[in-house]
PDB file of N, CA and C in Angstrom:
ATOM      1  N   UNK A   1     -22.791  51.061  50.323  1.00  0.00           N
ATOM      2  CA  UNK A   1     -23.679  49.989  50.703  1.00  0.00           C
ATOM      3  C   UNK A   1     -24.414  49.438  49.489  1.00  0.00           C
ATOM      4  N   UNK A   2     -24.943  50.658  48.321  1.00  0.00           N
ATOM      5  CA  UNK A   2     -25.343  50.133  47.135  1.00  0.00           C
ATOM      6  C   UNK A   2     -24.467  48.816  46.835  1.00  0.00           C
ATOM      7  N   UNK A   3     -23.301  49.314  46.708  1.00  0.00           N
ATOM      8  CA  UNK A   3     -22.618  48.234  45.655  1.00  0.00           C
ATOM      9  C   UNK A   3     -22.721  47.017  46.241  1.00  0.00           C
ATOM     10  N   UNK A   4     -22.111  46.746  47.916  1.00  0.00           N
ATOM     11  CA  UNK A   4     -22.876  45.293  48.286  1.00  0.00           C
ATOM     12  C   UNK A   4     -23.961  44.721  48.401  1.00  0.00           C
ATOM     13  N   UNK A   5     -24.937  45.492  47.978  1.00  0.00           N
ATOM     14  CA  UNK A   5     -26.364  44.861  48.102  1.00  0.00           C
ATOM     15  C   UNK A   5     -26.281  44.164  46.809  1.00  0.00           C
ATOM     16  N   UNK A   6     -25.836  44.660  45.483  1.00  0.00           N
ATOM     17  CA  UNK A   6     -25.500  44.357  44.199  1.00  0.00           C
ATOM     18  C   UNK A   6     -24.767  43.631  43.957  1.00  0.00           C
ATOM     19  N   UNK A   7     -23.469  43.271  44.835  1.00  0.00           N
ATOM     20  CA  UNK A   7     -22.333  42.019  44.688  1.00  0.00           C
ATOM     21  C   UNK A   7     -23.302  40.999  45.462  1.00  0.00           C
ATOM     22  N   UNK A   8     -24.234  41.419  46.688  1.00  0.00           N
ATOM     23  CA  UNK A   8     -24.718  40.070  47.135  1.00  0.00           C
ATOM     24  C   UNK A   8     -25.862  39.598  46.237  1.00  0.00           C
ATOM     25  N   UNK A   9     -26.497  40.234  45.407  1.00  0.00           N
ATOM     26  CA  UNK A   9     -27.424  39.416  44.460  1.00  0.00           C
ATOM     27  C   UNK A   9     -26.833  39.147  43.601  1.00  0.00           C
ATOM     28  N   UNK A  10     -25.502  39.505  42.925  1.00  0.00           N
ATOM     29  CA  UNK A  10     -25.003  39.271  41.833  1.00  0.00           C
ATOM     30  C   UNK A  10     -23.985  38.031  41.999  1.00  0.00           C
ATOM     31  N   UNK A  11     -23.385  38.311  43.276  1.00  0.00           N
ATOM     32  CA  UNK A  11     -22.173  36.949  43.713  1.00  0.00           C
ATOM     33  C   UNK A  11     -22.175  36.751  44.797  1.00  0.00           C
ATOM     34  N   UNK A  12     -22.854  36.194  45.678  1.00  0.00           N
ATOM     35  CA  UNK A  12     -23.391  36.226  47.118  1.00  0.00           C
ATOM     36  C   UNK A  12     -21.768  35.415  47.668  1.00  0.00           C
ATOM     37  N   UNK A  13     -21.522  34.823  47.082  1.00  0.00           N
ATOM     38  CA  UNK A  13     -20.063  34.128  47.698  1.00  0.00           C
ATOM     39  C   UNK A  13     -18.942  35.314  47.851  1.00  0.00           C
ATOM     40  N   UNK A  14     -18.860  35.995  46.949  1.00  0.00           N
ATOM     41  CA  UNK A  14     -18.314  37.655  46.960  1.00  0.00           C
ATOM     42  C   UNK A  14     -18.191  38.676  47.940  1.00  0.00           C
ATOM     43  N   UNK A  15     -19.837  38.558  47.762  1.00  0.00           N
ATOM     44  CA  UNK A  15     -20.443  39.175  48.700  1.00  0.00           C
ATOM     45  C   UNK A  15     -19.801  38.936  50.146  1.00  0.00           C
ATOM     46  N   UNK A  16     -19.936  37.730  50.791  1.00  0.00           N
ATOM     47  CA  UNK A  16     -19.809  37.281  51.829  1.00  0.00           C
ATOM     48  C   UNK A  16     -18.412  37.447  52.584  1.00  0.00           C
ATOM     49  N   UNK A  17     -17.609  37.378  51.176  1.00  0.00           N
ATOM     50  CA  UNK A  17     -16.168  37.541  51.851  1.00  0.00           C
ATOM     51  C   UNK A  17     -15.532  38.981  51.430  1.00  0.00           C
ATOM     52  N   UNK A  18     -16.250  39.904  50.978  1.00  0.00           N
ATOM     53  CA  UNK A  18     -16.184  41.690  51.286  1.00  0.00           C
ATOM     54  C   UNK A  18     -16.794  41.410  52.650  1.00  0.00           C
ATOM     55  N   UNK A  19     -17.592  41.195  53.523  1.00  0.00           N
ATOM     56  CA  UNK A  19     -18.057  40.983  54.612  1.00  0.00           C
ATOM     57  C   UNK A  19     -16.964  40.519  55.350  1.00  0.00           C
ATOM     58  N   UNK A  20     -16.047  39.714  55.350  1.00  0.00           N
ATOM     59  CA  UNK A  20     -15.402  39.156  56.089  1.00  0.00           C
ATOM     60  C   UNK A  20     -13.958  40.046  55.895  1.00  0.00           C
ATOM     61  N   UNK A  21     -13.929  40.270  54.964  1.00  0.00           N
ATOM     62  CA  UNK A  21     -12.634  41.270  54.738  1.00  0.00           C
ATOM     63  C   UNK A  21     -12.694  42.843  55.642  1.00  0.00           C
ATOM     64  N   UNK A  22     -14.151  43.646  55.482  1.00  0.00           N
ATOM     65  CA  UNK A  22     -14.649  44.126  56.259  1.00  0.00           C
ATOM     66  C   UNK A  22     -14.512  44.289  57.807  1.00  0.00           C
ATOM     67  N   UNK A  23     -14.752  43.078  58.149  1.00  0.00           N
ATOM     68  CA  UNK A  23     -14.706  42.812  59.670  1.00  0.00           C
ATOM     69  C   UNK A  23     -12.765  42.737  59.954  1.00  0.00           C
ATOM     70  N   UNK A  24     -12.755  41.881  59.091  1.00  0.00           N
ATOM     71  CA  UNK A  24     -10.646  41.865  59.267  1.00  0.00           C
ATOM     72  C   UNK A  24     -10.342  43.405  59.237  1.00  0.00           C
ATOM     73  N   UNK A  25     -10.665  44.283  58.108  1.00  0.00           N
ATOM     74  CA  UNK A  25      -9.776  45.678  57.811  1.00  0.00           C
ATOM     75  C   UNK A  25     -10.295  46.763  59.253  1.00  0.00           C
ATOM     76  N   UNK A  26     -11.117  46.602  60.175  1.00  0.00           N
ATOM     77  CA  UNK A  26     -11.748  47.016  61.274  1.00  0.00           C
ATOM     78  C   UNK A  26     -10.798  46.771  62.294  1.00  0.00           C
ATOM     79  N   UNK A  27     -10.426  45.155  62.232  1.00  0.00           N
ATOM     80  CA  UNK A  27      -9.582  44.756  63.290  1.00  0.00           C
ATOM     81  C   UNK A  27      -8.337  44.728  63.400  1.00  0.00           C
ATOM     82  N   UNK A  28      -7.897  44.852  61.719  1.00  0.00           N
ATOM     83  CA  UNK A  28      -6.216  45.185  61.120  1.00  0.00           C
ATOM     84  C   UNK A  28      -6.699  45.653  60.015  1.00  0.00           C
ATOM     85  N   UNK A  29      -6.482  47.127  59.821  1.00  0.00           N
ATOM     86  CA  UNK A  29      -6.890  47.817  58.862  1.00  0.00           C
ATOM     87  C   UNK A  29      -5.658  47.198  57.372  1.00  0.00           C
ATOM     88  N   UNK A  30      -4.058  47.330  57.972  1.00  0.00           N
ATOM     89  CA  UNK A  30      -3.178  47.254  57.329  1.00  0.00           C
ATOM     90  C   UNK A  30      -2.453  46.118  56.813  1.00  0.00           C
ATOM     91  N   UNK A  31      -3.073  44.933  57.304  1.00  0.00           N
ATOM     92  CA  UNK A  31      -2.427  43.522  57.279  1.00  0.00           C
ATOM     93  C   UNK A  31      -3.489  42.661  57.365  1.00  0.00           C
ATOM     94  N   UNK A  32      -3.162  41.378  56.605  1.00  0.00           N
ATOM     95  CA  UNK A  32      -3.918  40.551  56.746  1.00  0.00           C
ATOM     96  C   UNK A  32      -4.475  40.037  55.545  1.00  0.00           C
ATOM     97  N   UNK A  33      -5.826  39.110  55.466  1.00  0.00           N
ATOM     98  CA  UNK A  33      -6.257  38.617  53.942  1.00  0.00           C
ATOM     99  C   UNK A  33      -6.568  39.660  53.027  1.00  0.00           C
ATOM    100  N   UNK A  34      -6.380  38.898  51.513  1.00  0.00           N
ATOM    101  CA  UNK A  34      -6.739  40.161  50.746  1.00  0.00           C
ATOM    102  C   UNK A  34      -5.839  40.948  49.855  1.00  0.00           C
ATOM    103  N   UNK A  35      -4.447  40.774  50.588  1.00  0.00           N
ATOM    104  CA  UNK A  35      -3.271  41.570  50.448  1.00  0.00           C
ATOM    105  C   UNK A  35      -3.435  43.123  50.092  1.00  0.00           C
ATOM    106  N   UNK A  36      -3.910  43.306  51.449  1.00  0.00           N
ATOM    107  CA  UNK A  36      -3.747  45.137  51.649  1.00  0.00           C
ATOM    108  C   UNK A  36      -2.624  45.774  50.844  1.00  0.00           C
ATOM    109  N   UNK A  37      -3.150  46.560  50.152  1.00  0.00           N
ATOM    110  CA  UNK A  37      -1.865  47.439  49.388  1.00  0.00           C
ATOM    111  C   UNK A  37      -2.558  48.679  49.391  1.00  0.00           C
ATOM    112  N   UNK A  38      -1.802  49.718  49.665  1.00  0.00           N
ATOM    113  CA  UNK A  38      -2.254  51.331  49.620  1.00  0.00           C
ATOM    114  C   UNK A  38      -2.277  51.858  48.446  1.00  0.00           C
ATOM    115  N   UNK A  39      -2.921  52.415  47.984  1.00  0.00           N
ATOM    116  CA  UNK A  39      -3.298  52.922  46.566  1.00  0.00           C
ATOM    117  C   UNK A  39      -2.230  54.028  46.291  1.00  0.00           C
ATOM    118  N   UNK A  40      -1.905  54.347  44.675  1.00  0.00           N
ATOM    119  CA  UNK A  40      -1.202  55.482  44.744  1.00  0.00           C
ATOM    120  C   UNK A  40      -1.393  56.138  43.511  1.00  0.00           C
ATOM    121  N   UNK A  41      -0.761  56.584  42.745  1.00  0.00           N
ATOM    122  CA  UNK A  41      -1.364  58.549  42.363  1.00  0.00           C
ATOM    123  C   UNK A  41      -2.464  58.925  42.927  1.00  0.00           C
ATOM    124  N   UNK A  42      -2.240  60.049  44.061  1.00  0.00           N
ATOM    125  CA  UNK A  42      -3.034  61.045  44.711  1.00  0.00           C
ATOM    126  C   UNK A  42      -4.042  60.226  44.917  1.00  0.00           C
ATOM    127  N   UNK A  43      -4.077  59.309  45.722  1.00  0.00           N
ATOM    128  CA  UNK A  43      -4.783  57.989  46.539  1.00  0.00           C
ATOM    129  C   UNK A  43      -4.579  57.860  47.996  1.00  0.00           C
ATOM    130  N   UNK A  44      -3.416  59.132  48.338  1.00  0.00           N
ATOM    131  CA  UNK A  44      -3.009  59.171  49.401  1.00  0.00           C
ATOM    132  C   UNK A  44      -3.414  58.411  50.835  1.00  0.00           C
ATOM    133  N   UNK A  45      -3.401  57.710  51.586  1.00  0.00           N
ATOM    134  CA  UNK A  45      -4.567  56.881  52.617  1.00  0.00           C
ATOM    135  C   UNK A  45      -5.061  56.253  51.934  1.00  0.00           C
ATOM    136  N   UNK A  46      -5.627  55.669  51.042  1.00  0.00           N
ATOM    137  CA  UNK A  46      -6.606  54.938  50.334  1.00  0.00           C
ATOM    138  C   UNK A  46      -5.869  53.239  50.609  1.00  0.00           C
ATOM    139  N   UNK A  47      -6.438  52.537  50.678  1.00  0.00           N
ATOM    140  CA  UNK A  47      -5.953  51.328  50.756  1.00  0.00           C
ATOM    141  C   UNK A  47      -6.863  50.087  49.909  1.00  0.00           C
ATOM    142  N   UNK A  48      -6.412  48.735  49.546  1.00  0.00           N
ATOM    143  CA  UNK A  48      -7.442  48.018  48.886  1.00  0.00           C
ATOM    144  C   UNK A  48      -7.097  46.709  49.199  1.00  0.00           C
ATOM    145  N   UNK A  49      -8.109  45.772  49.153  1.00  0.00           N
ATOM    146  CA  UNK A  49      -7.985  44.527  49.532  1.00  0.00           C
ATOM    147  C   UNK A  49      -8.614  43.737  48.016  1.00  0.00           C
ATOM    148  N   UNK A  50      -8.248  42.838  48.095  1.00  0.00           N
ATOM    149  CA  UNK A  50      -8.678  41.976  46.704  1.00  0.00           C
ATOM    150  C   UNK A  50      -9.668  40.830  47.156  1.00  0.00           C
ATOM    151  N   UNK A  51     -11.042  41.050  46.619  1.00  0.00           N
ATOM    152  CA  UNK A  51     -11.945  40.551  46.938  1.00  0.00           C
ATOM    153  C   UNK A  51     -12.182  39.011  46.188  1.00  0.00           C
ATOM    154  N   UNK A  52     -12.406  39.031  44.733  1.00  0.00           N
ATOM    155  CA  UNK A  52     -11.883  37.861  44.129  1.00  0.00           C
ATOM    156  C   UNK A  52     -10.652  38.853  42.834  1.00  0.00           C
ATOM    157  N   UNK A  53     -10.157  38.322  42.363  1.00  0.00           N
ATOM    158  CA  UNK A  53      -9.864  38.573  40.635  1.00  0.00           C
ATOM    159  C   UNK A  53     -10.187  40.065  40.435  1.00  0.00           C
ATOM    160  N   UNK A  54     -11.823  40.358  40.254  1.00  0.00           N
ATOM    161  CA  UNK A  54     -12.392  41.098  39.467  1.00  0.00           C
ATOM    162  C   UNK A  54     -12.464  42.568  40.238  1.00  0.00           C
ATOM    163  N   UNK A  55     -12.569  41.966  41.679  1.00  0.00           N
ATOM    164  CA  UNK A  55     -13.522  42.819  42.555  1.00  0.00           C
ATOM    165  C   UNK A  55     -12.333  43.277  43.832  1.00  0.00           C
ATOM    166  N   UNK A  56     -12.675  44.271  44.354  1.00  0.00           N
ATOM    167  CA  UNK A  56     -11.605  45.362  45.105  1.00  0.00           C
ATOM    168  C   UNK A  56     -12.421  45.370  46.347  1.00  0.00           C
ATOM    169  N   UNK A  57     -11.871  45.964  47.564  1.00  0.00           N
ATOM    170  CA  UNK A  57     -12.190  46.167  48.720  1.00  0.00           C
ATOM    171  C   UNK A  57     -11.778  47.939  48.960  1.00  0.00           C
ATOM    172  N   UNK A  58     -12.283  48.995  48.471  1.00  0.00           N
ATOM    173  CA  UNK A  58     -11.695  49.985  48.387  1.00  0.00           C
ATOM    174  C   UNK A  58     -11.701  50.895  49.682  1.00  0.00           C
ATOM    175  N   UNK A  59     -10.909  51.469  50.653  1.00  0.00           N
ATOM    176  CA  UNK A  59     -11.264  51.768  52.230  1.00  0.00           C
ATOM    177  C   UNK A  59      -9.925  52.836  52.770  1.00  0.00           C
ATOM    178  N   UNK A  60     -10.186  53.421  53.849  1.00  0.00           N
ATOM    179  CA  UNK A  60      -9.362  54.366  54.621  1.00  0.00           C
ATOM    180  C   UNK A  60      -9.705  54.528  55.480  1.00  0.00           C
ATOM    181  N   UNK A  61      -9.013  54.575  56.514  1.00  0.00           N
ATOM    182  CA  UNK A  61      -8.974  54.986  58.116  1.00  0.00           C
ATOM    183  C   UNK A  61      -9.077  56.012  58.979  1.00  0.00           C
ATOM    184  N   UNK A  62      -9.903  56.498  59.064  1.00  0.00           N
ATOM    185  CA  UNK A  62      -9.729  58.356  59.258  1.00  0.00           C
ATOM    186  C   UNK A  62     -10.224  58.100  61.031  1.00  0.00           C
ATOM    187  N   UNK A  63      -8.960  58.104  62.198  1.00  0.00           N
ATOM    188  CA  UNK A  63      -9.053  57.921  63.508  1.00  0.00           C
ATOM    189  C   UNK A  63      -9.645  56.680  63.640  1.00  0.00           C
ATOM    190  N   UNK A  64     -10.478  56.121  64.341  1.00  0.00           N
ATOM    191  CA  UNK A  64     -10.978  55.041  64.676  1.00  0.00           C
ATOM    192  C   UNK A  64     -12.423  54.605  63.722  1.00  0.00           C
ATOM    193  N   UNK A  65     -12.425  55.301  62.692  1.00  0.00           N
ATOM    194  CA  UNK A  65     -13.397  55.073  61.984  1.00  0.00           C
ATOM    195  C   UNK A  65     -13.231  54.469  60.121  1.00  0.00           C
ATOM    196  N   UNK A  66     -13.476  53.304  60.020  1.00  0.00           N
ATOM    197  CA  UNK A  66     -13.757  52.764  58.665  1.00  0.00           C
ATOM    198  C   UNK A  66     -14.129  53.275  57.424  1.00  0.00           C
ATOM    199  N   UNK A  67     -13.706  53.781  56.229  1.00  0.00           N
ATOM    200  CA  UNK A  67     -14.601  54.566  55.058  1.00  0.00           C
ATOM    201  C   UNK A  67     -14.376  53.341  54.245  1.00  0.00           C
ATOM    202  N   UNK A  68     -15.747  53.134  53.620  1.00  0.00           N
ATOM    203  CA  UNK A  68     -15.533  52.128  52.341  1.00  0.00           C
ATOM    204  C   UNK A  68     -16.003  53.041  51.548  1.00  0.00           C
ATOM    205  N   UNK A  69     -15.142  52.908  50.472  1.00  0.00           N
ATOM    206  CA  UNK A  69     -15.846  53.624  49.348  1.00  0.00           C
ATOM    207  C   UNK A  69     -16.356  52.910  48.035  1.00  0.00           C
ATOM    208  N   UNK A  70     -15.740  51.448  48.118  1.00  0.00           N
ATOM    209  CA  UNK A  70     -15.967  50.779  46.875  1.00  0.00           C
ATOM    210  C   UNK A  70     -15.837  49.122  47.310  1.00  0.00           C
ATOM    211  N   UNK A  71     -16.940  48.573  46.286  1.00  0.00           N
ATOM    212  CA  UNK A  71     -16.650  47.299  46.930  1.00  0.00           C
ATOM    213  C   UNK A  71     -16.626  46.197  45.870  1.00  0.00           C
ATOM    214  N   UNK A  72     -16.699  47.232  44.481  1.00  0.00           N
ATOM    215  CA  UNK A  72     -17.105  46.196  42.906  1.00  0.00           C
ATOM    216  C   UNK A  72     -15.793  46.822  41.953  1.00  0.00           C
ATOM    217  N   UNK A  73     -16.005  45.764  41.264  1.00  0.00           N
ATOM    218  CA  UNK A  73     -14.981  45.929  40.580  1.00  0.00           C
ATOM    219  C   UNK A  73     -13.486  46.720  40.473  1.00  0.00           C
ATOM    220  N   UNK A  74     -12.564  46.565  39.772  1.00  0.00           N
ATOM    221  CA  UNK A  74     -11.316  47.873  40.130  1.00  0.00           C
ATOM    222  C   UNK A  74     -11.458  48.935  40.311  1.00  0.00           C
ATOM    223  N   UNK A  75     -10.489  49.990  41.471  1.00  0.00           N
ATOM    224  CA  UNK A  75     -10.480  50.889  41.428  1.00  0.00           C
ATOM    225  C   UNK A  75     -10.186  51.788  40.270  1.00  0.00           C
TER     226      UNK A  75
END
């Protein structure tokens, strides 16, 4: 949550669409904007969405529940 409080004062347009990517990876964890790609060396589950260029959507699915772990810059 740190890091989006920090992308939204730092790039609030950023910001806004980790928010919206957010709400998409909830409703299609695996498809959709962003171009979901699963992470790999020993990333196992890990998945990422591309926020702009700079910035990552870093996340995993564990049952019906959402983990973000990262929301700035590359993994």
């Amino acid at each position: 949550m740190t890091e989006l409080v920090s992308l939204a004062s730092d790039e609030p347009k950023s910001a806004l669409k980790a928010l919206q990517l957010i709400d998409e990876c909830v409703r299609t964890p695996f498809t959709g904007r962003g171009k979901p790609e699963p992470l790999k060396h020993g990333k196992s589950g890990w998945w990422s969405r591309r926020i702009t260029d700079e910035h990552r959507l870093v996340y995993r699915v564990i049952e019906d529940r959402l983990e973000i772990v990262q929301c700035r810059y590359h993994y």
